[in-house]
Protein backbone atom coordinates (compact mmCIF):
# COMPACT_ATOMS: atom_id res chain seq x y z
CA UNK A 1 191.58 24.24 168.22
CA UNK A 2 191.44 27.61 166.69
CA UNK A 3 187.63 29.42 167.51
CA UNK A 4 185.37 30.13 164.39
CA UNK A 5 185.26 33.66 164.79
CA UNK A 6 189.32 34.05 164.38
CA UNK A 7 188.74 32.55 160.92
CA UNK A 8 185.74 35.04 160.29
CA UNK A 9 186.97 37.91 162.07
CA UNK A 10 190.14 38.22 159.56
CA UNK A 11 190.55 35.16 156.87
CA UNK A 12 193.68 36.40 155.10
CA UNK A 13 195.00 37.29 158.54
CA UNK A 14 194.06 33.50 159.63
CA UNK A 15 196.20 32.40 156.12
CA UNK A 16 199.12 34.77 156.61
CA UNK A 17 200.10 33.61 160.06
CA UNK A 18 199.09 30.01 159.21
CA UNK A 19 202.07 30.88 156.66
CA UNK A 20 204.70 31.40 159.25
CA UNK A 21 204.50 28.08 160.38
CA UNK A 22 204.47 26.72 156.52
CA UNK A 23 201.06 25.42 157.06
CA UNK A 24 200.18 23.45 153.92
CA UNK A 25 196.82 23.90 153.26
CA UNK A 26 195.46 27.37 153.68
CA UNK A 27 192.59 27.15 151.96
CA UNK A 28 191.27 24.68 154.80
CA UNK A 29 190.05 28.80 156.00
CA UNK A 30 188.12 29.36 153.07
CA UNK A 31 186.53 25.84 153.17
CA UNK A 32 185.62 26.18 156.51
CA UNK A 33 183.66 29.48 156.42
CA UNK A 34 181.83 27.99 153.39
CA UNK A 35 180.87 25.41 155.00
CA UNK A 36 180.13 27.14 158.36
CA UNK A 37 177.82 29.11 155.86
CA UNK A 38 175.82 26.30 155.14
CA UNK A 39 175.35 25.57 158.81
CA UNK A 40 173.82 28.96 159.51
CA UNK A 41 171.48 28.31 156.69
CA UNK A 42 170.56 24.87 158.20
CA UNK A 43 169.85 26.57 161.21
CA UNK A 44 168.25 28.82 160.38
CA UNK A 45 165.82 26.85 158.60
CA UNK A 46 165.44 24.13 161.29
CA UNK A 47 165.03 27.42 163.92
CA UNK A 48 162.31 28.41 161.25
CA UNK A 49 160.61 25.34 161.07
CA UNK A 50 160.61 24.59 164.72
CA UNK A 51 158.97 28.15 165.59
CA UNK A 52 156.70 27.06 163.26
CA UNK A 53 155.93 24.02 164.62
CA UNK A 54 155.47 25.65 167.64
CA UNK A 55 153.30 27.73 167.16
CA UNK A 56 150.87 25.62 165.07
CA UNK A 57 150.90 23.06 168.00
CA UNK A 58 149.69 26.59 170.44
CA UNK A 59 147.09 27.43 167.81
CA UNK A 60 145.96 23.90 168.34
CA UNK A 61 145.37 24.13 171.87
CA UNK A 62 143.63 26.93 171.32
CA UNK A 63 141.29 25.34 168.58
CA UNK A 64 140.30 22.16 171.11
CA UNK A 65 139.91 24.65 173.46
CA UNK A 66 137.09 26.45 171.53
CA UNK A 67 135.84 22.80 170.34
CA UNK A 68 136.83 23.19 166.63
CA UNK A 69 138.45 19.87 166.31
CA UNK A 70 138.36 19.72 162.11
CA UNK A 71 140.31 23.17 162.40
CA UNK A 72 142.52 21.51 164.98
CA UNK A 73 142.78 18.38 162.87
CA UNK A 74 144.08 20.12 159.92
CA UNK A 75 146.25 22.10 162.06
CA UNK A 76 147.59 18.90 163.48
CA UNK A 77 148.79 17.83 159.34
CA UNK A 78 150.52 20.91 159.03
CA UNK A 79 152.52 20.24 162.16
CA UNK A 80 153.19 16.62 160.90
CA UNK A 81 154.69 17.72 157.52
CA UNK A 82 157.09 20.25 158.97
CA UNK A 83 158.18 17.68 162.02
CA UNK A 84 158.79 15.72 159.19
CA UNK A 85 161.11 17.80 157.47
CA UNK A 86 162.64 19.06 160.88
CA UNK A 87 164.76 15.41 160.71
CA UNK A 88 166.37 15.32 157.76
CA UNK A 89 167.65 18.90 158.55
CA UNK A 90 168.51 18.23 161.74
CA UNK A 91 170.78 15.38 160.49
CA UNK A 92 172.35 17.70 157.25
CA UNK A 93 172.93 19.96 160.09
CA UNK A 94 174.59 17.50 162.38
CA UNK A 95 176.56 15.95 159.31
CA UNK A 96 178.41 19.79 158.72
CA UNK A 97 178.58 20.41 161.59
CA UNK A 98 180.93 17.93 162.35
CA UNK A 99 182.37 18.91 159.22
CA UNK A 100 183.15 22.09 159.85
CA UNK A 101 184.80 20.67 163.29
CA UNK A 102 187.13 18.12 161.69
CA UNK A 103 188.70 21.01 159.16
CA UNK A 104 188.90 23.42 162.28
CA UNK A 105 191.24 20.38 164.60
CA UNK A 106 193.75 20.13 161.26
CA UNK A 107 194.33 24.00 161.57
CA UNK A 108 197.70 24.69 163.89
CA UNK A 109 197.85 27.19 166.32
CA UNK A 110 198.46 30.43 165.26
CA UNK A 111 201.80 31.86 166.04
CA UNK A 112 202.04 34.92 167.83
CA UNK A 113 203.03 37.78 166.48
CA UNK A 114 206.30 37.66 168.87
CA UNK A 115 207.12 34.40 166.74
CA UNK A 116 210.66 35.01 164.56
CA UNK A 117 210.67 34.08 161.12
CA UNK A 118 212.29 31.18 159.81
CA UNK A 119 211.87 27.39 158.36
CA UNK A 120 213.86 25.38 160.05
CA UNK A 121 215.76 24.61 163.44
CA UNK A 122 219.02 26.83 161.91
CA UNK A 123 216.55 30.03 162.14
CA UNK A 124 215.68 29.73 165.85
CA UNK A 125 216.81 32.94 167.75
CA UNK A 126 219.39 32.39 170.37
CA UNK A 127 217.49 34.92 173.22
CA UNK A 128 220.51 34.23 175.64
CA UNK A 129 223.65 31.65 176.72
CA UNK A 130 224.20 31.13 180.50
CA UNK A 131 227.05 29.11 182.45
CA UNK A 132 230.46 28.28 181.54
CA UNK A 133 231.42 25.47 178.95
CA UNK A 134 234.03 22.80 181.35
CA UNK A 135 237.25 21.97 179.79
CA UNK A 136 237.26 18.45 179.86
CA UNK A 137 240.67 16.72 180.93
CA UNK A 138 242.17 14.23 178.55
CA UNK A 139 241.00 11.45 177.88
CA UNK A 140 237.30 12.53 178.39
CA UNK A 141 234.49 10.42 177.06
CA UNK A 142 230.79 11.14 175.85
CA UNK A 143 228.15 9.78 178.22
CA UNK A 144 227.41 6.21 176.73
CA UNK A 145 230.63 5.13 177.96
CA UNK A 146 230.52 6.95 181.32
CA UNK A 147 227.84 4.93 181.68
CA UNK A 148 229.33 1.70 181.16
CA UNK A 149 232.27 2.52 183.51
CA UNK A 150 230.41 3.14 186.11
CA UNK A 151 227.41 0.27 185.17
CA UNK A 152 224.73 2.90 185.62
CA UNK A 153 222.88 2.69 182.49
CA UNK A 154 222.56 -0.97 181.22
CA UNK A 155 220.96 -0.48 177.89
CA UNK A 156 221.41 -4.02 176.55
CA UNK A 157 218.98 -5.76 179.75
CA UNK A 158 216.51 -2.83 178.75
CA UNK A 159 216.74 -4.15 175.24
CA UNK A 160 216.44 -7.78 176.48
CA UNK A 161 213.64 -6.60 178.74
CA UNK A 162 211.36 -4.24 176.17
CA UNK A 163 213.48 -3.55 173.03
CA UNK A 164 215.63 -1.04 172.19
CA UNK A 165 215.77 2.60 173.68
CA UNK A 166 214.12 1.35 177.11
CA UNK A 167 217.29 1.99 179.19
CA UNK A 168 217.18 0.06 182.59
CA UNK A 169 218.73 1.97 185.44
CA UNK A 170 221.03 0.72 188.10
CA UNK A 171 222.99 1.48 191.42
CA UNK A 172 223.82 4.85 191.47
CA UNK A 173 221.90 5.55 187.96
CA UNK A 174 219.02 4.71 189.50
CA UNK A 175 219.70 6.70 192.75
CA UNK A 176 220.75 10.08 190.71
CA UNK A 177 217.41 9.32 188.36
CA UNK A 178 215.35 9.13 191.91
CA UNK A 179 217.64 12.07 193.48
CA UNK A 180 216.95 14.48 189.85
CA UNK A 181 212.86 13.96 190.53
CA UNK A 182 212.52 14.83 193.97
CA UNK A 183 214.63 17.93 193.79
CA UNK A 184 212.86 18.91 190.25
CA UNK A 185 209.34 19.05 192.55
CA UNK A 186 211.03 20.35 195.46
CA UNK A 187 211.98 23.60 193.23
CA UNK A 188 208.69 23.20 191.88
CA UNK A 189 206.51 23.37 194.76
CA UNK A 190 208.53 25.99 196.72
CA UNK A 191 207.85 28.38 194.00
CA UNK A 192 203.69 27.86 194.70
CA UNK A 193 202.91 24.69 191.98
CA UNK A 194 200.62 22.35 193.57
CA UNK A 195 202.26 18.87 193.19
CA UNK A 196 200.13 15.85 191.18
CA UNK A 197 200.94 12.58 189.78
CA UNK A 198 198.69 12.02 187.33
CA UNK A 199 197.62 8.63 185.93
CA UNK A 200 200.30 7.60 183.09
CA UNK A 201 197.65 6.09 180.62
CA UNK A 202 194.72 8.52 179.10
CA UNK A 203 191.91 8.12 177.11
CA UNK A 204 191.28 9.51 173.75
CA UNK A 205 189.35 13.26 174.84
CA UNK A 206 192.09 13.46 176.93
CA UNK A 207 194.65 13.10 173.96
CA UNK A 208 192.84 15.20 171.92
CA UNK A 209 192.09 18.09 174.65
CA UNK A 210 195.98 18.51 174.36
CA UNK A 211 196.26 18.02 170.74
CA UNK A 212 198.36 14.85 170.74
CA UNK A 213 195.22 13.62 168.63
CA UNK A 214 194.50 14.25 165.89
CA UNK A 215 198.22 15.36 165.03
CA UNK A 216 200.35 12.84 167.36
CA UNK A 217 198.94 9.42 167.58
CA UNK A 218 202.02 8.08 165.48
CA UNK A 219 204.12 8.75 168.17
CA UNK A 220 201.90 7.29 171.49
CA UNK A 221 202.29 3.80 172.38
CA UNK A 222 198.28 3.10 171.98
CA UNK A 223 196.42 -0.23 173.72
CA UNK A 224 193.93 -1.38 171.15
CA UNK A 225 192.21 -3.21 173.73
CA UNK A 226 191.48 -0.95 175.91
CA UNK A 227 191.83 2.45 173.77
CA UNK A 228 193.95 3.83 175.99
CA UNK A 229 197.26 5.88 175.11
CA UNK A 230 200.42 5.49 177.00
CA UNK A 231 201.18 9.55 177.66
CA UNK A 232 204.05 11.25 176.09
CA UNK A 233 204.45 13.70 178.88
CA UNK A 234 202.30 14.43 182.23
CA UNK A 235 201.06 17.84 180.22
CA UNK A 236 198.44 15.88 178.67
CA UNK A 237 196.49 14.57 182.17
CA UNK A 238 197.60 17.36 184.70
CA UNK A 239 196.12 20.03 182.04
CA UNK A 240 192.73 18.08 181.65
CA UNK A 241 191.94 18.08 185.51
CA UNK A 242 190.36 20.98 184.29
CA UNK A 243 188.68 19.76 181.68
CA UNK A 244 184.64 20.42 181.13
CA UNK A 245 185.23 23.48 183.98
CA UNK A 246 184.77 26.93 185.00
CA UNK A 247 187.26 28.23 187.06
CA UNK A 248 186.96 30.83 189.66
CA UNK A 249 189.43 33.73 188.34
CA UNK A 250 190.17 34.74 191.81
CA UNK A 251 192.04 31.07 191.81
CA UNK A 252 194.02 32.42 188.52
CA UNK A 253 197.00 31.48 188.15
CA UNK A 254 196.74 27.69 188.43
CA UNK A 255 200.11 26.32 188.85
CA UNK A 256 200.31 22.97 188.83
CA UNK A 257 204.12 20.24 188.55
CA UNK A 258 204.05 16.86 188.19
CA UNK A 259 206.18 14.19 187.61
CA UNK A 260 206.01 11.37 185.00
CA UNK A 261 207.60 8.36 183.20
CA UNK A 262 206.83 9.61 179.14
CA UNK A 263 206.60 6.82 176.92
CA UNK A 264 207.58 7.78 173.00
CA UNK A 265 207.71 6.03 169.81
CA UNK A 266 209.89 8.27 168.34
CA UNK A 267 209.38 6.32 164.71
CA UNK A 268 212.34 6.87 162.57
CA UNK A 269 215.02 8.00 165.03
CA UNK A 270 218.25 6.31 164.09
CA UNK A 271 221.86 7.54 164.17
CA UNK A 272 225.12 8.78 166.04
CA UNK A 273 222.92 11.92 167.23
CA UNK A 274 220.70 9.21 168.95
CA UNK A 275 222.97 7.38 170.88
CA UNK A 276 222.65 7.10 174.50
CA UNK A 277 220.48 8.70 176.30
CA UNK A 278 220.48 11.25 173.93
CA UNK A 279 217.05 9.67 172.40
CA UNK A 280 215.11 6.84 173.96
CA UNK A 281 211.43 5.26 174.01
CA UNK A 282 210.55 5.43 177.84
CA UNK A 283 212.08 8.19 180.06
CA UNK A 284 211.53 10.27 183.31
CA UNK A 285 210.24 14.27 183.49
CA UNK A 286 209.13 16.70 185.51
CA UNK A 287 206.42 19.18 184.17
CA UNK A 288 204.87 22.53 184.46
CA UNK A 289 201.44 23.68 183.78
CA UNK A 290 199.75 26.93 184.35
CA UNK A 291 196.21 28.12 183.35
CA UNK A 292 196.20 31.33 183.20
CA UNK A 293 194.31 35.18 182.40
CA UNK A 294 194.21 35.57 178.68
CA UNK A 295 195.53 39.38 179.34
CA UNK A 296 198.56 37.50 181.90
CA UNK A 297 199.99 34.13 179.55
CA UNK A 298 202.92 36.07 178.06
CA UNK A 299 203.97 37.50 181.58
CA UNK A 300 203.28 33.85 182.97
CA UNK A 301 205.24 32.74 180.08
CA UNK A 302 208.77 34.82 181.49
CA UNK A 303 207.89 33.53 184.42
CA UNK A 304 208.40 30.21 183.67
CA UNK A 305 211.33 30.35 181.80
CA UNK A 306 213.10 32.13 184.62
CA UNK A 307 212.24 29.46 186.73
CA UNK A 308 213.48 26.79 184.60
CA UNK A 309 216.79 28.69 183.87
CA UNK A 310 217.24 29.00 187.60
CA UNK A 311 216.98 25.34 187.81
CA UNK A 312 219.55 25.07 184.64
CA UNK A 313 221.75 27.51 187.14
CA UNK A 314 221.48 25.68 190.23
CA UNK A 315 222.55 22.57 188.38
CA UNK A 316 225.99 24.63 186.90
CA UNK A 317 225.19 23.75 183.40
CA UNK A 318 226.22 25.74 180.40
CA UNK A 319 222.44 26.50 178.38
CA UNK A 320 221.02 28.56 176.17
CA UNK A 321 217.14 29.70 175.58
CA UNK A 322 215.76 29.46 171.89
CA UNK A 323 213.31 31.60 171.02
CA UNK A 324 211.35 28.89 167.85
CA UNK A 325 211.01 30.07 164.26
CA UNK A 326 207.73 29.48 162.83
CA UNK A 327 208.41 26.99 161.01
CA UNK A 328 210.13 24.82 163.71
CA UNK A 329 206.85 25.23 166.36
CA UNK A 330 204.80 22.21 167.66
CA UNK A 331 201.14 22.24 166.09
CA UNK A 332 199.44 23.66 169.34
CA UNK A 333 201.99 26.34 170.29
CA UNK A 334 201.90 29.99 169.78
CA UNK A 335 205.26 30.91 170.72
CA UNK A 336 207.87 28.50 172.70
CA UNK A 337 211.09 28.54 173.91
CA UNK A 338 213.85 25.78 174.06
CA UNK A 339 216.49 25.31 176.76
CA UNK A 340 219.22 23.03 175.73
CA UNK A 341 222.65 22.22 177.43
CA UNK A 342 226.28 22.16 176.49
CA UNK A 343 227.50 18.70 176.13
CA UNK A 344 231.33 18.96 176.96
CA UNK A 345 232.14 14.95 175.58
CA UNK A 346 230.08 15.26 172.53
CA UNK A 347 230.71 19.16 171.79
CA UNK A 348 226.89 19.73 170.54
CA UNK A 349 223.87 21.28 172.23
CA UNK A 350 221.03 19.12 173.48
CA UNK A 351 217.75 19.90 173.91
CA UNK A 352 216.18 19.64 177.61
CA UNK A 353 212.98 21.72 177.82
CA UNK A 354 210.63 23.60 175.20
CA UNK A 355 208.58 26.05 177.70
CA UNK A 356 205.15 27.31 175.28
CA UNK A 357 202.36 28.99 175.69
CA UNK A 358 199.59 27.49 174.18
CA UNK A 359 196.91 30.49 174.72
CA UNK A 360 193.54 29.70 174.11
CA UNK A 361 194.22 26.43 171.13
CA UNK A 362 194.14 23.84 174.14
CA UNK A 363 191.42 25.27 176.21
CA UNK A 364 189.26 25.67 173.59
CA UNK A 365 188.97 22.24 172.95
CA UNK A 366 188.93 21.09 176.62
CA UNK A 367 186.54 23.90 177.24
CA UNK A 368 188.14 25.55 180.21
CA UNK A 369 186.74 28.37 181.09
CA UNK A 370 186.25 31.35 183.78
CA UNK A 371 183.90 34.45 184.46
CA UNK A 372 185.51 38.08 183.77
CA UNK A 373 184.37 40.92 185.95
CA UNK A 374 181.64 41.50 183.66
CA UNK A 375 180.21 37.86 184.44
CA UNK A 376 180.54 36.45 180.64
CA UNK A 377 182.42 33.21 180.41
CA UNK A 378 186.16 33.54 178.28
CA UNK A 379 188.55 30.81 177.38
CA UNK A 380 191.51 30.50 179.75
CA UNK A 381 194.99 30.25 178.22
CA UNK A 382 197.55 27.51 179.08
CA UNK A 383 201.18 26.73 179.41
CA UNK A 384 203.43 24.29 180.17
CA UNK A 385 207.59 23.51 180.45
CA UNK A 386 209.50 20.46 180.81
CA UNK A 387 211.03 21.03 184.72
CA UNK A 388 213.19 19.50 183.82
CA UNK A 389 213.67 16.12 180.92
CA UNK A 390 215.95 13.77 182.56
CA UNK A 391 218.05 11.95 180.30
CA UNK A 392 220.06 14.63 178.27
CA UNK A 393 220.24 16.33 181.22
CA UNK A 394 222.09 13.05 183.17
CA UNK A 395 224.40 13.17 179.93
CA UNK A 396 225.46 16.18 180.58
CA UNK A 397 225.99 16.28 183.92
CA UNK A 398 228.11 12.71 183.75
CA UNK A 399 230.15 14.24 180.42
CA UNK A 400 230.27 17.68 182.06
CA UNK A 401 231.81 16.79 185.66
CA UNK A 402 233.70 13.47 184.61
CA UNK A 403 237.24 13.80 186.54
CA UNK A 404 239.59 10.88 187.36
CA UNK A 405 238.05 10.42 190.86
CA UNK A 406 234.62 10.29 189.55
CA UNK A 407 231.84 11.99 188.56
CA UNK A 408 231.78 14.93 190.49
CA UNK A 409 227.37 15.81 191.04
CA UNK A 410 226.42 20.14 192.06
CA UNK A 411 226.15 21.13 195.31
CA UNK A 412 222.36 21.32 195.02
CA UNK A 413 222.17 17.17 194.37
CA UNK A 414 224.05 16.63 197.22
CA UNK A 415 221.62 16.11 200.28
CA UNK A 416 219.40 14.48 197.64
CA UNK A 417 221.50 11.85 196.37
CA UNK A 418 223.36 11.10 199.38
CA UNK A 419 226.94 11.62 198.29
CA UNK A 420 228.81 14.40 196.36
CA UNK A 421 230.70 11.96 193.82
CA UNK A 422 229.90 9.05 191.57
CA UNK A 423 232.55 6.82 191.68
């Protein structure tokens, strides 16, 4: 949630960058510092009215004190009327305030000013391309059927099971699925992120400390019963253990990875770029968060794309590392970056991890917070990056290193899933 003094500080600055991600409704900013107008007013006249009270109800004392009780009496009235109209100001004030709150969650992020321009996916900067592209031999096959001839993947028990895009793994699928996590949090921890695993259900300030509410709830699988949210990613509890807290800034950075099942609607998904594993409703990831010095989010923010590309490396995949336009940025970012991998069998890029710094939009509403050298409280900044997504990333590596003996897994998987080939 953007802070009310960005909007006051520079309005047409607020609108301009609320521009470069095609946000809608602009004049939200003007609304909002009219209304936050009227709350000052309010305020001001319930502060006013209160002091009053106040000290009427000392004068009081004072009267009994001295034994003029018809002075005190009268005195008493006075204090009556104005408690009376301390109420219905109170509740005016209440009312805009939470006004002026529900305008402020449907802003977006701002971008930063790093942010390239652009509308759509097509105008995302390519910042750099990594690894070689395989030549497949003949007769090569996307993963979907890989899949099949080696009964790794059976996606029509999943469907039996749940319904459609709830893949059930098997054999060896489920061993490279298990083998993929543990060295994803093994790369993880050995560069200093404290390991969690987080509950996979959250409630609804949870959801909305992240911003998948007010802006995502389409896309969560939500229990009416017990208003709980099934979690898209483990970003949205590992980044509220912090929630409601000050931190100590000698602890800064906090690095935290955790591993998750994701659960996804993904509501009007349909068609041959679908197909697979390429989009489904329940799959496996590992995540990074950091919270972070305002003045240290961008450097944090190399950081952790180096540290994902290394993982893209150690794997031998052929990537590439977006740099989003404006108007292709999630709600809460302020600038993000997208790996995605060369698939060999279907000759098309897919996206694995968006790394994003979130600065100050997320914290602000969970209200995580530390104490600068000069002992005043600031909003911490966040981040996070997928570590990596698991299922595009299986595609590729079964399409990728598909040879007539097998699938033939890196070096790196080897100790972890117990053999060098699928075969």
């Amino acid at each position: 949630m953007l802070q009310l003094q960005q909007l006051r500080q520079d309005p047409q600055g607020v609108k301009n960058k609320l521009g470069v991600k095609y946000f809608a409704e602009p004049g939200l900013v003007d609304e909002i510092i009219a209304l936050d107008d009227q709350r000052k007013k309010l305020q001001l006249e319930f502060d006013t009215n209160k002091s009053q009270v106040n000290s009427i109800s000392k004068e009081i004392g004072q009267l009994m004190a001295k034994g003029q009780k018809e002075e005190a009496e009268a005195k008493k009235q006075a204090v009556a009327g104005l408690n009376a109209s301390l109420q219905p100001i109170a509740e005016k004030l209440a009312e805009t305030e939470k006004q002026v709150h529900d305008l402020l969650i449907k802003l977006p992020n701002l971008p930063s000013d790093k942010v390239p321009a652009g509308k759509t996916p097509a105008d995302n900067a390519v910042v750099r391309e990594g690894g070689i592209k395989p030549q497949l031999p003949a007769g090569a096959v996307p993963h979907w059927d890989l899949i099949r001839q080696y009964d790794i993947v059976d996606f029509e028990t999943g469907a039996k099971i749940t319904g459609s895009g709830f893949p059930l793994y098997k054999g060896k699928g489920a061993k490279l699925q298990r083998a993929l996590i543990q060295y994803f949090l093994d790369f993880n921890t050995s560069a200093g992120y404290t390991e969690y695993l987080p509950p996979f259900m959250v409630n609804e300030a949870t959801a909305y400390g992240t911003g998948q509410l007010p802006d995502k709830e389409g896309q969560m699988y939500y229990m009416q019963e017990d208003n709980l949210y099934m979690i898209p990613t483990s970003e949205v509890p590992v980044t509220n253990i912090y929630r409601d807290e000050i931190v100590k800034a000698d602890d800064l950075p906090i690095r935290m990875t955790a591993y998750s099942p994701c659960f996804r609607r993904e509501a009007g998904s349909f068609g041959k770029d679908v197909r697979g594993l390429n989009r489904v409703h329940q799959f496996e990831k590992v995540e990074l968060v950091q919270l972070t010095h305002p003045d240290k989010s961008y450097e944090a923010l190399e950081e952790m794309v180096s540290h994902v590309e290394k993982l893209l490396i150690s794997l031998q995949l052929p990537y590439r590392i977006l740099a989003l336009c404006g108007g292709d940025m999630s709600f809460t970012s302020a600038f993000t970056y997208d790996f995605e991998v060369y698939s060999a069998a279907q000759e098309r890029w897919l996206e694995v991890s968006s790394v994003s710094n979130f600065e100050a939009y997320q914290t602000n509403r969970m209200k995580i917070r530390f104490k600068d050298a000069g002992g005043k409280t600031q909003l911490l900044h966040s981040l996070n990056g997928s570590s990596l997504a698991l299922p595009r990333i299986v595609a590729c590596l079964l399409e990728n290193n598909q040879t007539a003996a097998g699938i033939q897994l890196p070096e790196v998987l080897h100790p972890y899933f117990g053999a060098k080939v699928i075969d």
